[in-house]
C-alpha atoms as a PDB file:
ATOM      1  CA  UNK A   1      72.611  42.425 -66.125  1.00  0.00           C
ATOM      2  CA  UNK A   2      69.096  41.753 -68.115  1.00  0.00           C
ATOM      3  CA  UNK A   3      66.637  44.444 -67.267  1.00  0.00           C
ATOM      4  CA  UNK A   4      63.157  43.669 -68.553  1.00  0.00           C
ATOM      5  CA  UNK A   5      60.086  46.319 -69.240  1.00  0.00           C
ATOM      6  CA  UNK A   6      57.646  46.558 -67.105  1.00  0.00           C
ATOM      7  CA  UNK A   7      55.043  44.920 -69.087  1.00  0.00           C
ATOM      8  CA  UNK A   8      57.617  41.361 -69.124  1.00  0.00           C
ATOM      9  CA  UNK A   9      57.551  41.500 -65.336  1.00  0.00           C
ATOM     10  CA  UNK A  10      55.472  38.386 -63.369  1.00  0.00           C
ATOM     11  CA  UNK A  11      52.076  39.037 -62.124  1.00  0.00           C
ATOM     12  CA  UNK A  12      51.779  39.352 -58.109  1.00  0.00           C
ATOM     13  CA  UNK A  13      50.612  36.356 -56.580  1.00  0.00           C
ATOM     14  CA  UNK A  14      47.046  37.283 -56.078  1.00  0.00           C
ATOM     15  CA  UNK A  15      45.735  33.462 -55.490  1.00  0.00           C
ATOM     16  CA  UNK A  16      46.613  30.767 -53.078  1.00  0.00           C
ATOM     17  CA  UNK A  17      44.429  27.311 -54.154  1.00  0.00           C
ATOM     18  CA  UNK A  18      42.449  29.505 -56.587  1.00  0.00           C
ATOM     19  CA  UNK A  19      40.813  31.581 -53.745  1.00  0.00           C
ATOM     20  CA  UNK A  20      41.844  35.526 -53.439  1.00  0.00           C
ATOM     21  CA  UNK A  21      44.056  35.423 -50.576  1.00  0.00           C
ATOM     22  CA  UNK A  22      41.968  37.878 -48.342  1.00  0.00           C
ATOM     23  CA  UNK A  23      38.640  36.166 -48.549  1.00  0.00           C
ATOM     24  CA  UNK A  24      38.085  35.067 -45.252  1.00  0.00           C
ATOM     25  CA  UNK A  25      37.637  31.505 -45.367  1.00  0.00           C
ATOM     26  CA  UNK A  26      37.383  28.871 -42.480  1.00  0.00           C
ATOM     27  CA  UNK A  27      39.350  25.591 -42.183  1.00  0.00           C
ATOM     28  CA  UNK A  28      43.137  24.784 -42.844  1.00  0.00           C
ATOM     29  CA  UNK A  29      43.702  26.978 -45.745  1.00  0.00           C
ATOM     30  CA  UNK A  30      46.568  29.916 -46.512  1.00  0.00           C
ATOM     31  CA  UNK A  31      44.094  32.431 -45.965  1.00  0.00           C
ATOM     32  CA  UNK A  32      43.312  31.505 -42.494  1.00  0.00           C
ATOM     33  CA  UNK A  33      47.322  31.384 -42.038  1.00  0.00           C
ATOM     34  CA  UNK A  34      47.161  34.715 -42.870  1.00  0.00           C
ATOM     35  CA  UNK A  35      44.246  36.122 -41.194  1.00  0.00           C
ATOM     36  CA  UNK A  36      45.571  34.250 -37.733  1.00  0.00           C
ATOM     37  CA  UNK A  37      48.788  36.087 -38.415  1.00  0.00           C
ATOM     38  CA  UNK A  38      46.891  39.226 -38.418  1.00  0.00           C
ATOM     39  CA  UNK A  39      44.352  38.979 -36.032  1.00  0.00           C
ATOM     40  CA  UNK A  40      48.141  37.862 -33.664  1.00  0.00           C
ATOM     41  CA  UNK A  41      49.696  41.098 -34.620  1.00  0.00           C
ATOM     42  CA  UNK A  42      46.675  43.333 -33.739  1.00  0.00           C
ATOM     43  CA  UNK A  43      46.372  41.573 -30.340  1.00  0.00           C
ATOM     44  CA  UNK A  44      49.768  42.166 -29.426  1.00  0.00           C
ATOM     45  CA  UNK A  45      50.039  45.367 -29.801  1.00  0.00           C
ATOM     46  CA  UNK A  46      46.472  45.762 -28.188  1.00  0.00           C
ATOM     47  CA  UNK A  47      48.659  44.120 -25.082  1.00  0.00           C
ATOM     48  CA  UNK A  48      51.559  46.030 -25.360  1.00  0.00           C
ATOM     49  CA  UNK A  49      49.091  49.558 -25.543  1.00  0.00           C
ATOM     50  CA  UNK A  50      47.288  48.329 -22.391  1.00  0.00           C
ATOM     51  CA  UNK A  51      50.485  47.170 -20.323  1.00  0.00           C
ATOM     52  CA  UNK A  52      52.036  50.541 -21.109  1.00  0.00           C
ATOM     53  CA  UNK A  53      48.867  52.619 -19.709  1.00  0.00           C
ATOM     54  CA  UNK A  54      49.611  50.890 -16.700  1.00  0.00           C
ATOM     55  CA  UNK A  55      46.962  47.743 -17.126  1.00  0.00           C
ATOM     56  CA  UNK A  56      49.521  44.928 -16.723  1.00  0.00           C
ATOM     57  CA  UNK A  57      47.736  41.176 -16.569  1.00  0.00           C
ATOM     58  CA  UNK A  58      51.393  39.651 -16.029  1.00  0.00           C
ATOM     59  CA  UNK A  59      51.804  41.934 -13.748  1.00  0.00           C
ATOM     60  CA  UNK A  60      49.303  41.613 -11.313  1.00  0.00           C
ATOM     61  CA  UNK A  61      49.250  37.712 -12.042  1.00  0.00           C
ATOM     62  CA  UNK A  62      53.243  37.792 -11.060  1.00  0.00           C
ATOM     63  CA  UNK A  63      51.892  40.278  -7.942  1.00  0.00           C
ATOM     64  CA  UNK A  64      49.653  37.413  -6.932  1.00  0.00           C
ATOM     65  CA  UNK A  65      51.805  34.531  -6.480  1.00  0.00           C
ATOM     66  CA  UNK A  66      54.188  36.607  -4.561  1.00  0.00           C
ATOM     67  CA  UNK A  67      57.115  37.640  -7.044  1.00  0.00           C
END
């Protein structure tokens, strides 16, 4: 097995399309891919934090239509 110093390693990918991939950029681009992905994982656990203190939408939707 070949090891390599540290200074023959690859660069991280810091670019998608020539852009830093954190800018925050609008249209179809892999940055908004990744913000959207983000943004998704914040407001699910937002969701899952509010049904556990007791605040269930589904819940009281489901309660609603009678199941």
């Amino acid at each position: 097995m070949e090891t390599r110093s540290s200074t023959d390693l690859p660069t991280i990918a810091t670019e998608y399309n020539g852009r830093d991939r954190n800018a925050f950029l609008f249209g179809f681009n892999p940055q908004a891919e990744l913000w959207n992905g983000r943004l998704a994982m914040i407001g699910f656990l937002a969701y899952l934090l509010w049904d556990l203190a007791g605040y269930s939408v589904l819940r009281d939707v489901l309660h609603l239509i009678g199941y």
